[in-house]
Protein backbone atom coordinates (compact mmCIF):
# COMPACT_ATOMS: atom_id res chain seq x y z
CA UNK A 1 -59.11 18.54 -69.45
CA UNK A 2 -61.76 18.11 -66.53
CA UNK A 3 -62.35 14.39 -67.87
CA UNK A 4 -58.59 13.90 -67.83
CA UNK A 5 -58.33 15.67 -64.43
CA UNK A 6 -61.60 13.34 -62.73
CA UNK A 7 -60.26 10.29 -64.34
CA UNK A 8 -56.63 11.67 -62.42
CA UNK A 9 -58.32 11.72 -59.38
CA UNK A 10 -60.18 8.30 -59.47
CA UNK A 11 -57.30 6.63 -60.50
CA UNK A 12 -55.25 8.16 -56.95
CA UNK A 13 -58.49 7.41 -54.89
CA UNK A 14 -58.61 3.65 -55.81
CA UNK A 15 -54.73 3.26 -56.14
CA UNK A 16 -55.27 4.93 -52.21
CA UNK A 17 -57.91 2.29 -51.47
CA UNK A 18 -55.99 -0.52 -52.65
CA UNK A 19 -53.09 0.35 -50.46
CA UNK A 20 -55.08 0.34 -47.85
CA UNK A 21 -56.84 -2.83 -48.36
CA UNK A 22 -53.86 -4.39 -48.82
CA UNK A 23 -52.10 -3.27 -45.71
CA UNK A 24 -55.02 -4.47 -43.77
CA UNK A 25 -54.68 -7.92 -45.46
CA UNK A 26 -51.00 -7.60 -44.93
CA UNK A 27 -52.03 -7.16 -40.92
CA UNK A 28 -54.21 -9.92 -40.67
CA UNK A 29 -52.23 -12.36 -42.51
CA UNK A 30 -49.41 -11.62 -40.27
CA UNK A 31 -51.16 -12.36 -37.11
CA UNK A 32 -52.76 -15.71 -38.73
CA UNK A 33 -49.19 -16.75 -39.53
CA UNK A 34 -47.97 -15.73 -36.09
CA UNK A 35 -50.57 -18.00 -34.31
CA UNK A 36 -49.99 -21.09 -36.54
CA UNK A 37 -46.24 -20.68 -36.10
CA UNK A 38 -47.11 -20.77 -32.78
CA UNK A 39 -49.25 -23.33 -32.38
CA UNK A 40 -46.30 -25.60 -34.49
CA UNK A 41 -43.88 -24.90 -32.24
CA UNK A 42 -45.62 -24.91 -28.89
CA UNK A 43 -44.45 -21.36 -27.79
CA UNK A 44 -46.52 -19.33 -25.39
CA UNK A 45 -49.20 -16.80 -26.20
CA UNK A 46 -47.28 -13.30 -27.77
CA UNK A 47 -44.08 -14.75 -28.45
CA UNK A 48 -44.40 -14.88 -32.05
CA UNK A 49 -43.82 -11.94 -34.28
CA UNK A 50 -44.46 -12.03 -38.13
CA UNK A 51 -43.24 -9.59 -40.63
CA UNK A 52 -44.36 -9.89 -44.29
CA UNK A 53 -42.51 -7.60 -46.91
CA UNK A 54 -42.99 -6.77 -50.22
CA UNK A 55 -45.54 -4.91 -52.27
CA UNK A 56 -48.37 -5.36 -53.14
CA UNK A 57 -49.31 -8.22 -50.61
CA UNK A 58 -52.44 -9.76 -52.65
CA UNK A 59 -50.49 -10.26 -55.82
CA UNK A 60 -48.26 -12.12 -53.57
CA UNK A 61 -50.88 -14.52 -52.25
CA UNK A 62 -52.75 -14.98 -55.48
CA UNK A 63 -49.28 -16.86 -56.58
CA UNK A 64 -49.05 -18.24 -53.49
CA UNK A 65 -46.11 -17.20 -52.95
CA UNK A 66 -44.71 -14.67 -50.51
CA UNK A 67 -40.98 -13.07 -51.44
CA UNK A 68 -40.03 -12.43 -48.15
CA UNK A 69 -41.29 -13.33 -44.63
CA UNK A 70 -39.81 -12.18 -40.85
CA UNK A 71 -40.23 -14.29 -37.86
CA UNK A 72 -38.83 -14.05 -34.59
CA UNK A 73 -39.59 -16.25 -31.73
CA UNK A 74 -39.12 -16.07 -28.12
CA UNK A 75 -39.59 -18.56 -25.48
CA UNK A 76 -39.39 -21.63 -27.58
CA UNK A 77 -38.93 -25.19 -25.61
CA UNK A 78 -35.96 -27.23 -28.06
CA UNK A 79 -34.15 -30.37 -26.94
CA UNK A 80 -30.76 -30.72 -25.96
CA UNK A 81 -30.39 -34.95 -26.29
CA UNK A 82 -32.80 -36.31 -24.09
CA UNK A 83 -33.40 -32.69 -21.67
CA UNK A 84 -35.54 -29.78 -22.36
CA UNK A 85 -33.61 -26.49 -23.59
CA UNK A 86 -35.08 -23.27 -23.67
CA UNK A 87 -34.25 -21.12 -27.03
CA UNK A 88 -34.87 -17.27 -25.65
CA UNK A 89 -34.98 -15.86 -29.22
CA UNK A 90 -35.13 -17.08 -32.28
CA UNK A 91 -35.17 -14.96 -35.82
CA UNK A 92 -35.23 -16.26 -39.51
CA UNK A 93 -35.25 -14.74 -42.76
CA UNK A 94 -37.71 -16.46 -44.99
CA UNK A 95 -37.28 -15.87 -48.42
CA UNK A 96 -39.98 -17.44 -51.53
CA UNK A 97 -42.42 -18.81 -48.65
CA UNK A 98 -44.67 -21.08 -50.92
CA UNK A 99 -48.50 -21.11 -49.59
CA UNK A 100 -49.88 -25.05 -49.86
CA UNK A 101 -52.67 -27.04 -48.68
CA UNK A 102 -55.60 -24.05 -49.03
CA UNK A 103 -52.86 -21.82 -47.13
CA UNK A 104 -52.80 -24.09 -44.22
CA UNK A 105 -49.07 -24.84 -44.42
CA UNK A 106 -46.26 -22.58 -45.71
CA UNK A 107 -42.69 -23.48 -46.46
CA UNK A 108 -39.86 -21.28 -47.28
CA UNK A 109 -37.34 -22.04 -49.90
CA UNK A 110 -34.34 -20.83 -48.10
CA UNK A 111 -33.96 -19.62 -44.57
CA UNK A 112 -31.41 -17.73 -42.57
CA UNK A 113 -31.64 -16.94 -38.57
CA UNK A 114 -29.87 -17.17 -35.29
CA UNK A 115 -30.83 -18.78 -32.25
CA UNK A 116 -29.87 -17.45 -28.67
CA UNK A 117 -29.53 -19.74 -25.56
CA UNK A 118 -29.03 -18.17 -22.06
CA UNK A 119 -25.60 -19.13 -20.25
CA UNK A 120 -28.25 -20.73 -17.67
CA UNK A 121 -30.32 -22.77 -19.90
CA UNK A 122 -26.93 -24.06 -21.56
CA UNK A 123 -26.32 -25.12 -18.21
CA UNK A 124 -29.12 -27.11 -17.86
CA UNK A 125 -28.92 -28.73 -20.78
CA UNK A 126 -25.43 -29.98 -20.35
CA UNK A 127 -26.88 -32.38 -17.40
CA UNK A 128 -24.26 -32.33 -15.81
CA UNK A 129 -23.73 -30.31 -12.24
CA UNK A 130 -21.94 -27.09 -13.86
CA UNK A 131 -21.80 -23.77 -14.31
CA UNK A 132 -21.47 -21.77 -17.50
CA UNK A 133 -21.15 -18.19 -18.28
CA UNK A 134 -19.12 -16.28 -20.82
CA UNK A 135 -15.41 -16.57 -20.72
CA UNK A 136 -14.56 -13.76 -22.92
CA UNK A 137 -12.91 -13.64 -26.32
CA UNK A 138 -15.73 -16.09 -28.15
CA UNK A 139 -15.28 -18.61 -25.33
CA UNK A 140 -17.58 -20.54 -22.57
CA UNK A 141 -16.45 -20.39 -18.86
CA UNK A 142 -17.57 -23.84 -17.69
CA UNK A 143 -17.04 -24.19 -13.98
CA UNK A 144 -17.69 -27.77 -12.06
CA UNK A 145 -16.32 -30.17 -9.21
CA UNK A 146 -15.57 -33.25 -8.65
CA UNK A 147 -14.24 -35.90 -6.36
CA UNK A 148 -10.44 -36.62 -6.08
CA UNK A 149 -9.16 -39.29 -3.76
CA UNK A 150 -7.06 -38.32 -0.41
CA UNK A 151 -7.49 -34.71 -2.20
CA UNK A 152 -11.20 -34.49 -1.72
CA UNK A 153 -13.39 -31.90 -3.45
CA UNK A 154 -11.80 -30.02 -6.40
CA UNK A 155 -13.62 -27.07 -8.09
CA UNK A 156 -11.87 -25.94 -11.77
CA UNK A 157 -13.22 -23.50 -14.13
CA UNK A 158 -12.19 -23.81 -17.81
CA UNK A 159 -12.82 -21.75 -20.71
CA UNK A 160 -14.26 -23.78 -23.33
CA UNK A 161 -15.08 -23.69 -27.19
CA UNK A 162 -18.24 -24.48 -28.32
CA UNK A 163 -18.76 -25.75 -32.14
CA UNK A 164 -21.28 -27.72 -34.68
CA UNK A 165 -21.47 -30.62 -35.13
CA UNK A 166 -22.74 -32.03 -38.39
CA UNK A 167 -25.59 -29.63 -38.54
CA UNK A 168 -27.72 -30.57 -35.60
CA UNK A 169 -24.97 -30.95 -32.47
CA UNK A 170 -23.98 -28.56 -30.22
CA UNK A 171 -20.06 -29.43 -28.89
CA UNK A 172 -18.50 -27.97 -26.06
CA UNK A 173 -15.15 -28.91 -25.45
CA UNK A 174 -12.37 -26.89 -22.57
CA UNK A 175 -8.95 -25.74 -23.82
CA UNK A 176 -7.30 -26.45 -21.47
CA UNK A 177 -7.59 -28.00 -17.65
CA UNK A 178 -5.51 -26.77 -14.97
CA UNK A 179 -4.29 -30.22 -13.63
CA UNK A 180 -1.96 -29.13 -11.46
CA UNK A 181 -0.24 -32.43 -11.75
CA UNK A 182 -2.99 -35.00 -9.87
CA UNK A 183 -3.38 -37.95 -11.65
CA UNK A 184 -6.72 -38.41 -12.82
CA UNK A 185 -7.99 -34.38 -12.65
CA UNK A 186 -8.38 -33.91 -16.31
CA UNK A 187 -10.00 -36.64 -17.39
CA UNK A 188 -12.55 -36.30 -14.34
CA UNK A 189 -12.89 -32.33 -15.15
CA UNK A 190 -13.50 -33.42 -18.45
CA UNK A 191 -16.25 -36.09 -17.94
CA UNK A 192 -17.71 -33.06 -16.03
CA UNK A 193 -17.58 -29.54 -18.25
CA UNK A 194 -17.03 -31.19 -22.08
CA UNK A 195 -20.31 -32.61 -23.42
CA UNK A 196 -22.03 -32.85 -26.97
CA UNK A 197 -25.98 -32.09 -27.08
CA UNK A 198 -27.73 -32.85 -30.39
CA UNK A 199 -30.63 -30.16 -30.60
CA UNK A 200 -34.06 -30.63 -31.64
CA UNK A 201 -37.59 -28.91 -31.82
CA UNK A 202 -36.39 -26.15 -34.18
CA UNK A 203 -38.61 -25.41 -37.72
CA UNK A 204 -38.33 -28.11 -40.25
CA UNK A 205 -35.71 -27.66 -42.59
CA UNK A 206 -33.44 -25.16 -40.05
CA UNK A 207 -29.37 -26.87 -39.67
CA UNK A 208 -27.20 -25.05 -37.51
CA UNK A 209 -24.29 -23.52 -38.93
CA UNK A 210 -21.86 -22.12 -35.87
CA UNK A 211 -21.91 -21.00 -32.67
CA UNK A 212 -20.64 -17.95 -31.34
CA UNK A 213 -20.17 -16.87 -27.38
CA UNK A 214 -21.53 -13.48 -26.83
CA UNK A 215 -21.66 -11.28 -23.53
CA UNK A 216 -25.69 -11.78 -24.08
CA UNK A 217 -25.37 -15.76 -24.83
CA UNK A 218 -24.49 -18.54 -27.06
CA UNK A 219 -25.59 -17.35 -30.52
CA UNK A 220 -26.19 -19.76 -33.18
CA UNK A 221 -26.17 -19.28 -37.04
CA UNK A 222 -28.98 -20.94 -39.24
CA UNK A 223 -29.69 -21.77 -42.30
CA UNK A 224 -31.66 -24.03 -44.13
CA UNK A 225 -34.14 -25.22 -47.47
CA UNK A 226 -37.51 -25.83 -47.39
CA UNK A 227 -38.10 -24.76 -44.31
CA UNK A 228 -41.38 -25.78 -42.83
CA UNK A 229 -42.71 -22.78 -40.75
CA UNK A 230 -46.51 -23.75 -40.71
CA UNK A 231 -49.08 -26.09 -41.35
């Protein structure tokens, strides 16, 4: 019984020591991913945030092969067509992350995330002299002016819907524009608050699914395969 009861005892100390160990290796393998991702995707310094479940860890990497990774992102510069747009958070699922290359580069079998953009950096992006905020209801309030002849400057908001675009382009498009019968308004409000912006700069592998107006932004769903996240 006291052989049984020492070997009891071993066996919790190194099960204890194993957790342990691999926690720590859980810790710094999620702040080695978190600087890579960051250094792929030019973000600032603390903006990335890496999560890596499952149990136990180094079984995990001596597959190469991690069931389930975390990342969010903040602060990321994307590209809206040929401007600059600023993604204020970013998170993805990564699920079957294979580790390649001597663990330089890892790529995720299938992905799901969202993207957020700021009213103000939508603005921005559209390039053209406007406005936006949230409308209300899952809409865009897009608010510009232009030039009418004899009736000078005219300043129209419209509440707009924004959609995807085969996979990759954001579409905004109004409603409706409050004309009030002068030739010419709605096709000039038009040129002014609809616009199409094919977006760039995201991970590898990431398409964008829909877009949804929120009090907090424009949120976007994600998804994609073989996602490349590092390396």
């Amino acid at each position: 019984m006291r052989a049984l009861r020492i070997l009891l005892i071993t066996a919790v100390i190194l099960g204890g020591l194993f957790a342990i160990a691999d926690r720590l290796a859980v810790n710094y393998a999620e702040s080695e991913a978190a600087d890579r991702i960051r250094a792929r995707q030019g973000v600032p310094s603390g903006s990335t945030d890496v999560s890596i479940q499952g149990f136990p860890f180094l079984t995990q990497v001596m597959g190469k092969e991690l069931d389930e990774v975390g990342v969010t992102l903040t602060g990321i510069e994307a590209t809206a067509g040929d401007r600059k747009v600023r993604i204020a958070e970013l998170t993805a699922d990564l699920h079957d992350v294979r580790l390649e290359d001597n663990f330089s580069k890892a790529t995720a079998a299938t992905a799901t995330g969202t993207a957020r953009i700021s009213y103000a950096d939508l603005g921005t992006a559209s390039g053209e002299d406007v406005t936006v905020g949230h409308g209300g209801k899952g809409k865009v309030k897009v608010t510009g002016s232009i030039q009418v002849p004899v009736f000078g400057s005219i300043t129209r908001s419209v509440l707009s819907t924004v959609s995807i675009v085969d996979g990759d382009t954001l579409r905004v498009r109004a409603d409706a524009v409050p004309g009030e019968d002068i030739p010419g308004v709605e096709e000039r409000v038009r040129a002014r608050t609809d616009f199409d912006r094919k977006i760039g700069g995201l991970p590898a592998g990431l398409k964008l699914q829909k877009a949804e107006a929120t009090a907090e932004g424009l949120v976007i769903t994600l998804t994609g395969t073989n996602v490349v996240v590092a390396g």
